[in-house]
N, C-alpha and C. Protein backbone atom coordinates (compact mmCIF):
# COMPACT_ATOMS: atom_id res chain seq x y z
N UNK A 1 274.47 28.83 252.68
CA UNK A 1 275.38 29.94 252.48
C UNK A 1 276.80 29.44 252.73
N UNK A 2 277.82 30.19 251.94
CA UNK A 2 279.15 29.45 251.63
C UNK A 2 279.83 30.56 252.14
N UNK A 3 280.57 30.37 253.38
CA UNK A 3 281.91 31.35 254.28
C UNK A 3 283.02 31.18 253.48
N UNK A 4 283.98 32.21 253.29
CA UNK A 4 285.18 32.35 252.84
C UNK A 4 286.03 32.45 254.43
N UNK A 5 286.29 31.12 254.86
CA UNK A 5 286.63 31.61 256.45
C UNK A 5 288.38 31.35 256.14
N UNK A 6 288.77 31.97 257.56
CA UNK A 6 290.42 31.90 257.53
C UNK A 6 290.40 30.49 258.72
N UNK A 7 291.79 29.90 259.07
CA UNK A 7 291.87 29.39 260.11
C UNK A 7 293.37 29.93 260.76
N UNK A 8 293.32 29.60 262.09
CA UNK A 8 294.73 29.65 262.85
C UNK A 8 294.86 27.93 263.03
N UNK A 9 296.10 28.17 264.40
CA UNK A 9 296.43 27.12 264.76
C UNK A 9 295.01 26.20 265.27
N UNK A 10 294.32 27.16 266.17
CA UNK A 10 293.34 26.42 267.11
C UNK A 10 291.85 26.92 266.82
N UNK A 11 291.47 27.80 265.30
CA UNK A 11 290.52 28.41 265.03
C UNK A 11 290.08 28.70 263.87
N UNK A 12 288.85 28.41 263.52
CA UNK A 12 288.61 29.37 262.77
C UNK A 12 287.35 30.33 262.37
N UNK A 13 287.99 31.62 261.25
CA UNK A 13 287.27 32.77 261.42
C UNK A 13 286.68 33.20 260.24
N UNK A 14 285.92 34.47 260.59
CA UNK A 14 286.15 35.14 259.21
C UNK A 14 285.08 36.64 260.22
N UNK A 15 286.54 37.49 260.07
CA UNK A 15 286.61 38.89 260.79
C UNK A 15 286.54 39.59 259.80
N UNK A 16 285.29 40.44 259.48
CA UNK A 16 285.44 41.56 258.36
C UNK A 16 284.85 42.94 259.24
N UNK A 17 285.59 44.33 258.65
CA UNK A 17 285.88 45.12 259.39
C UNK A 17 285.28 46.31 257.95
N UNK A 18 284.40 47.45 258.51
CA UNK A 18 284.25 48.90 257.91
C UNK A 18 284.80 49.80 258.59
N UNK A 19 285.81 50.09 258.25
CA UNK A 19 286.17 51.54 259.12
C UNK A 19 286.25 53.02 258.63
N UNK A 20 285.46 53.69 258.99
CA UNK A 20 285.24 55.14 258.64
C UNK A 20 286.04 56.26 259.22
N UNK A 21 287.04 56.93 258.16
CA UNK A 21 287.79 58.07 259.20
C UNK A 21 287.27 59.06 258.23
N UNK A 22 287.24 60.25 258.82
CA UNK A 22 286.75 61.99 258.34
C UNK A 22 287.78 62.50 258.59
N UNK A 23 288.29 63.35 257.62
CA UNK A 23 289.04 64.44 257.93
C UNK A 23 289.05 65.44 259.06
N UNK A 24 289.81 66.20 259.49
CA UNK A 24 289.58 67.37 260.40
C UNK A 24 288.74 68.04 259.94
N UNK A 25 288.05 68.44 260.42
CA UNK A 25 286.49 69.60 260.16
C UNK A 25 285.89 69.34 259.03
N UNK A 26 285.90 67.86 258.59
CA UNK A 26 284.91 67.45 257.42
C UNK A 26 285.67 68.35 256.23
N UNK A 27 287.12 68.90 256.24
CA UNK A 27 287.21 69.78 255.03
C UNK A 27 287.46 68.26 254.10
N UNK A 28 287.27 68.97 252.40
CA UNK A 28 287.26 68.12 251.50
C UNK A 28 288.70 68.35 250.95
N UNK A 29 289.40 67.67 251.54
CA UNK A 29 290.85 67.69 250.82
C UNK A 29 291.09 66.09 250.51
N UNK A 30 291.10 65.22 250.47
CA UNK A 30 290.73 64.22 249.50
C UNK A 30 290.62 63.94 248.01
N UNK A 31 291.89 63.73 247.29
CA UNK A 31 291.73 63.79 246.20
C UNK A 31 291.81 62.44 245.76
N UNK A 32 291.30 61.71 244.85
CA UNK A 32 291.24 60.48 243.90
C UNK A 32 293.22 59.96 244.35
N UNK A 33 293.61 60.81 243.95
CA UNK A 33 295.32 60.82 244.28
C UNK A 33 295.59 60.48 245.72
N UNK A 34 295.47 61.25 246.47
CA UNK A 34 295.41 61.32 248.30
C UNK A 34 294.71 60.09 248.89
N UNK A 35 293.47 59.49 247.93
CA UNK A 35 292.69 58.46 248.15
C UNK A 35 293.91 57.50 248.17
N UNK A 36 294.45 57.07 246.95
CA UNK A 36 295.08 56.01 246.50
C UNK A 36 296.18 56.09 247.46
N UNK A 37 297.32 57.16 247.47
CA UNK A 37 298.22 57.33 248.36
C UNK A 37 298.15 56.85 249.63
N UNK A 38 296.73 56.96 250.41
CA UNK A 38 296.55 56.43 251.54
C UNK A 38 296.39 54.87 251.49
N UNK A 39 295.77 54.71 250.42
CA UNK A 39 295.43 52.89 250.02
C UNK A 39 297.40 52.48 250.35
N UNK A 40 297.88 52.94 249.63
CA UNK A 40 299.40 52.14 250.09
C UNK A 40 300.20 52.23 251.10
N UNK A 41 299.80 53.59 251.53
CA UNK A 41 300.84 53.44 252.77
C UNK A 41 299.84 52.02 254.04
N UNK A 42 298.42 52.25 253.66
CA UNK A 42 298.22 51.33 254.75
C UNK A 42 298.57 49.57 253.99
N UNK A 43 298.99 49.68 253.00
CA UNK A 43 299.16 48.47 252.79
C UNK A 43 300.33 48.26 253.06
N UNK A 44 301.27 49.08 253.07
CA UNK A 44 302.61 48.81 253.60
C UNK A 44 303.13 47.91 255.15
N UNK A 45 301.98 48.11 255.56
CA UNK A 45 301.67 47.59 257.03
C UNK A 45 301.02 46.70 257.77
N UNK A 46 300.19 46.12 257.18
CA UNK A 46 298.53 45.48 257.19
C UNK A 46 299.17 44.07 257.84
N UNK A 47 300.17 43.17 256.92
CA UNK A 47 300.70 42.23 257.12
C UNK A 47 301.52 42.54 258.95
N UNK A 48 302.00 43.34 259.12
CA UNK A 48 302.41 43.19 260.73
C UNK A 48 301.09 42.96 261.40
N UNK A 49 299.80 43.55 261.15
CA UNK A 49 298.76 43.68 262.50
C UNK A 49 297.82 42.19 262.04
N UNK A 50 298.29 41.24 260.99
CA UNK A 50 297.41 40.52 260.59
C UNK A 50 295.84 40.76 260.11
N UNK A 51 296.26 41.94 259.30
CA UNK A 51 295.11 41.83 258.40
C UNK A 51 295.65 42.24 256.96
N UNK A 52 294.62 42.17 256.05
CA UNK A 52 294.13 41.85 254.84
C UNK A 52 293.33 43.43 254.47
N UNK A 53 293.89 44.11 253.66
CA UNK A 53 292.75 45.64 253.44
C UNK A 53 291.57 44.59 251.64
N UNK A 54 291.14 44.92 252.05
CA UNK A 54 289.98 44.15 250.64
C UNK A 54 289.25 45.22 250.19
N UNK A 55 289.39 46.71 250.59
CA UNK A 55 289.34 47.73 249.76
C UNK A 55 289.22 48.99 250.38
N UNK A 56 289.60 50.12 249.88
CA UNK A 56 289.76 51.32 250.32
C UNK A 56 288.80 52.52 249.08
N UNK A 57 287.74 53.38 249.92
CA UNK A 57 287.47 54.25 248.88
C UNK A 57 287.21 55.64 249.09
N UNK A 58 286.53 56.58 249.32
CA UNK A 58 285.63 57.44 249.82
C UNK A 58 285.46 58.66 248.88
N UNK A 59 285.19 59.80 249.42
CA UNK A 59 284.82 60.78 248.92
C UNK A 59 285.88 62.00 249.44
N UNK A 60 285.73 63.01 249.01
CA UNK A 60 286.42 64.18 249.64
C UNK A 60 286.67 64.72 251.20
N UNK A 61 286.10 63.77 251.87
CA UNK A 61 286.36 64.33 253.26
C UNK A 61 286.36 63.09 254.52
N UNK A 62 286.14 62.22 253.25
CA UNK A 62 285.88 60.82 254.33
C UNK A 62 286.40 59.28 253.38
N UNK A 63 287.23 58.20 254.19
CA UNK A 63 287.21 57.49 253.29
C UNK A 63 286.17 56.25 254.57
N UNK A 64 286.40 55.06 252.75
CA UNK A 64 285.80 53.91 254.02
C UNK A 64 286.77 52.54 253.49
N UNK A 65 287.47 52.23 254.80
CA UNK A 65 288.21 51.25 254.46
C UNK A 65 287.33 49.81 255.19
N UNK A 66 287.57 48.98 254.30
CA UNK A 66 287.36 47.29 254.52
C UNK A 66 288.69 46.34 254.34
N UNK A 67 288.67 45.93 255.65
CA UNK A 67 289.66 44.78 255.65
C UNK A 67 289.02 43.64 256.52
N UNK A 68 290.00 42.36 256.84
CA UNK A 68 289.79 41.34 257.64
C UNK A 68 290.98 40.97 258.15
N UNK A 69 290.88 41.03 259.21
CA UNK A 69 291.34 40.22 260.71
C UNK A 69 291.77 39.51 261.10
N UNK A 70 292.71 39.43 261.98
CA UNK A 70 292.80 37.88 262.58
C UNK A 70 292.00 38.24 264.17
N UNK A 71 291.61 37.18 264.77
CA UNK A 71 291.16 37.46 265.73
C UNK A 71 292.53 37.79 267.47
N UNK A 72 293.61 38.02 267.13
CA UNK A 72 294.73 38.39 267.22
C UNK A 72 294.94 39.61 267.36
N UNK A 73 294.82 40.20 266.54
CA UNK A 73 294.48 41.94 265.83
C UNK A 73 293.88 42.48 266.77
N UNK A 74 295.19 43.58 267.08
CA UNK A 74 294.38 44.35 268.14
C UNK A 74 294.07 46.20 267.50
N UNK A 75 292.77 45.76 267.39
CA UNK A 75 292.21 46.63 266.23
C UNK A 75 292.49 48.03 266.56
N UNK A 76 292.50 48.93 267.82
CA UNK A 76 292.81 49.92 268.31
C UNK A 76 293.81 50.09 268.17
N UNK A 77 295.07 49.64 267.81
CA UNK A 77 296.32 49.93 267.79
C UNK A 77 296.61 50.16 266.23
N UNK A 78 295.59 48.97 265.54
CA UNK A 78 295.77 49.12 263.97
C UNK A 78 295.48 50.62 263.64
N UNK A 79 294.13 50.73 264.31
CA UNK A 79 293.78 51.73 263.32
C UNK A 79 294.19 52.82 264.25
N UNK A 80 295.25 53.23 265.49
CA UNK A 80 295.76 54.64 265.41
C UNK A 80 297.09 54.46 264.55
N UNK A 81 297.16 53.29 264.64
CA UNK A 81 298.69 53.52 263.04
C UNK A 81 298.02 53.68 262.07
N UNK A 82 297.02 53.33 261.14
CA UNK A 82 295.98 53.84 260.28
C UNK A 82 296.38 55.22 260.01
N UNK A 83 295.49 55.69 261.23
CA UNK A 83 295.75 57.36 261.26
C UNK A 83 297.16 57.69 261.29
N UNK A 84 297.59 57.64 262.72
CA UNK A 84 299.23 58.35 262.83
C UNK A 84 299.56 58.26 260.94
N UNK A 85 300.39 57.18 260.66
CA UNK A 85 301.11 56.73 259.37
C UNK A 85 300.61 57.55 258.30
N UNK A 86 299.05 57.36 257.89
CA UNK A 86 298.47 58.25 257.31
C UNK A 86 298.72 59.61 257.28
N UNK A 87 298.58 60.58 258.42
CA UNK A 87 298.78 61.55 258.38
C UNK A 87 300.12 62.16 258.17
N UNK A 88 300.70 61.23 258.93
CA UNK A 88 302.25 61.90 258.45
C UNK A 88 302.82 61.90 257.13
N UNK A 89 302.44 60.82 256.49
CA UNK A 89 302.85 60.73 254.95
C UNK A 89 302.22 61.93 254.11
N UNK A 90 300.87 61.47 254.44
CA UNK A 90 299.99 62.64 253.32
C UNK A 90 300.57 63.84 254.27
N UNK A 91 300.63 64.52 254.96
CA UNK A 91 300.99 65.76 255.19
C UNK A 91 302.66 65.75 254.49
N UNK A 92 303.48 65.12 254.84
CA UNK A 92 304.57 65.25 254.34
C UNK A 92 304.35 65.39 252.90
N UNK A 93 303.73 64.33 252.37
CA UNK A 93 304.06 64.49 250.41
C UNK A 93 303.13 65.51 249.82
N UNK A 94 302.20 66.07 250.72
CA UNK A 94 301.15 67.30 249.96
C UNK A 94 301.29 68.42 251.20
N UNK A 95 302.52 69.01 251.37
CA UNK A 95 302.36 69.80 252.76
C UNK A 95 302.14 71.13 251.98
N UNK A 96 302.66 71.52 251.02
CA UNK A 96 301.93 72.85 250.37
C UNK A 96 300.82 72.73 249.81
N UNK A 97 300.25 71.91 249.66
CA UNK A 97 298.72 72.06 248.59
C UNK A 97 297.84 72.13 250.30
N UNK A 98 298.02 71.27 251.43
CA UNK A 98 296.84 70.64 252.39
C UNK A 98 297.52 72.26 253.80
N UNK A 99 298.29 73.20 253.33
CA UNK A 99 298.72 74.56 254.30
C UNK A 99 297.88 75.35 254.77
N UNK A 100 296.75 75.23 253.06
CA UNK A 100 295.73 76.24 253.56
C UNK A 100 294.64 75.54 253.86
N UNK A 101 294.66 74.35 253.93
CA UNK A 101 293.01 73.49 253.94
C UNK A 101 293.26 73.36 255.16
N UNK A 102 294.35 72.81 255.82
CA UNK A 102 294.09 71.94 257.24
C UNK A 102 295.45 72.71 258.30
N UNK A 103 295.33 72.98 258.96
CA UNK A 103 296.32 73.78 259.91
C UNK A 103 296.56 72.87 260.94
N UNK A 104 298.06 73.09 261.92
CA UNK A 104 298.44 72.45 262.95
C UNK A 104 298.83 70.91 262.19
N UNK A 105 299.00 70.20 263.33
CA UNK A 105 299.44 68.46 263.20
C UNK A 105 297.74 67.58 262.83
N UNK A 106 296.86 68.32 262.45
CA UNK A 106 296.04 66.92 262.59
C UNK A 106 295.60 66.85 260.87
N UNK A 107 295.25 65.62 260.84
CA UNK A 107 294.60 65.35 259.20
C UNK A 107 293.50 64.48 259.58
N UNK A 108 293.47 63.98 260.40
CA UNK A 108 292.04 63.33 260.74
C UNK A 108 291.16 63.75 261.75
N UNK A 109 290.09 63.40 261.89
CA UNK A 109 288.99 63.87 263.06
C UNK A 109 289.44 62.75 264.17
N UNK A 110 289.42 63.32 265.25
CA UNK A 110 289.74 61.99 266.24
C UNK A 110 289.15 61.20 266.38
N UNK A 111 287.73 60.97 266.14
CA UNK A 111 286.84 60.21 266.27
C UNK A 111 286.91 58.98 265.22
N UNK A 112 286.29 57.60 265.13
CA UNK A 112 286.27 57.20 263.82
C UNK A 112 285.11 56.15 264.04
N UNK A 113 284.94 55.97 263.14
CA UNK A 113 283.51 54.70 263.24
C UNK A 113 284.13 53.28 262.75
N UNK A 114 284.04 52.07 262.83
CA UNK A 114 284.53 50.65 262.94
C UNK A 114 282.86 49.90 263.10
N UNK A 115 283.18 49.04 262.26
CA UNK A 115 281.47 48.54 261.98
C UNK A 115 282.01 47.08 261.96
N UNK A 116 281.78 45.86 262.59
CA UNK A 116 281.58 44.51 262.24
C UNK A 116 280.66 43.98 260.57
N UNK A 117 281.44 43.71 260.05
CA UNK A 117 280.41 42.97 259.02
C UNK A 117 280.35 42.15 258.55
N UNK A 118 279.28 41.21 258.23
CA UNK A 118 279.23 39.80 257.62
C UNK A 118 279.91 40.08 256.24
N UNK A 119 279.89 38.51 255.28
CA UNK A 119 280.57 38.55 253.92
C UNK A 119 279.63 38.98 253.41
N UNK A 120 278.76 38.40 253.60
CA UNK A 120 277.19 39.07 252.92
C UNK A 120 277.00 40.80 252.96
N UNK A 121 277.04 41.28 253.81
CA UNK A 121 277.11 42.93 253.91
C UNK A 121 278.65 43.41 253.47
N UNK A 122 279.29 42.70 252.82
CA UNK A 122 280.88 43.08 252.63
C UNK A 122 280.99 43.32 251.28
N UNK A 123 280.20 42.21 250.58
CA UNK A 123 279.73 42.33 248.84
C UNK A 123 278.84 43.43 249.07
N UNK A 124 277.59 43.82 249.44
CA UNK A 124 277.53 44.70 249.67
C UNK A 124 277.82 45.77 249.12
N UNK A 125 278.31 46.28 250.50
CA UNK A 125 279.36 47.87 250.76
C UNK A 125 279.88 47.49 249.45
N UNK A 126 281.05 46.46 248.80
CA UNK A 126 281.89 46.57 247.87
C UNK A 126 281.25 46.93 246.07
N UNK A 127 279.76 46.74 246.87
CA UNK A 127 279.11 47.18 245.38
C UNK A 127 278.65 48.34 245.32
N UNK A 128 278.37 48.69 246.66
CA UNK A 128 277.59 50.03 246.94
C UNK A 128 279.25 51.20 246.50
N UNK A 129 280.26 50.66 246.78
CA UNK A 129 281.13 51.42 246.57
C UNK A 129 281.67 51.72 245.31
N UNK A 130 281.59 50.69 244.44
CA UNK A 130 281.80 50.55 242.88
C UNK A 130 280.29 51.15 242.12
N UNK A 131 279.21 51.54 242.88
CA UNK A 131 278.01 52.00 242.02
C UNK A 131 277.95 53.42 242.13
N UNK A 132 279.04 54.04 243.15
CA UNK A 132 279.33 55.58 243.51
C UNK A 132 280.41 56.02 242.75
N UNK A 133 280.51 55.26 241.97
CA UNK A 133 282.33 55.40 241.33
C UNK A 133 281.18 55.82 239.74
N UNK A 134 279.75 55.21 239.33
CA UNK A 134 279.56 55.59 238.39
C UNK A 134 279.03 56.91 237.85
């Protein structure tokens, strides 16, 4: 089996990451649009926390993002800028359409799920995600 690994100065890796956020109360405000919108603002950023997003998708109430790591990356911090950044944008650029879906300051569930995964389970997910798209 053939690794697509990274190296540092004194290492090397290969950190692949599933992370699952839900909306507040599972509502389905998630649009194909809102999807994508979120794909950029987190790319706007990715390069400060040393990672790499290698794809973003989900459904109406949940997305699932995949990226990789440096072993550097302090993943808890990434992903409440994830959220924070997220929410503030999408609430700002859809604040009349998301008035009646989602009330108060939140757009995400506080909770979130973060999964370790091999490259092997990474093709995967990345197919399982392109076979939901059909």
């Amino acid at each position: 089996m053939e690794y697509d690994l990274d190296s540092g100065a004194h290492s090397t890796y290969s950190l692949h990451y599933h992370l699952i956020l839900t909306t507040k109360y599972r509502h389905g405000v998630l649009t194909e649009e809102r999807t994508q919108f979120i794909h950029e603002v987190i790319s706007g950023f990715t390069d400060n926390y040393g990672v790499e997003l290698t794809n973003l998708d989900g459904e109406d109430d949940h997305v699932h993002i995949l990226f990789r790591a440096k072993p550097t990356t302090d993943l808890v911090k990434f992903i409440n800028t994830v959220k924070g950044a997220t929410a503030r944008r999408i609430r700002n650029e859809y604040a009349d359409e998301l008035k009646t879906e989602l009330w108060g300051d939140s757009f995400w569930n506080d909770s979130y799920c973060l999964i370790s995964t091999e490259q092997v389970s990474l093709d995967v997910l990345k197919q399982y995600v392109e076979n939901q798209r059909e």
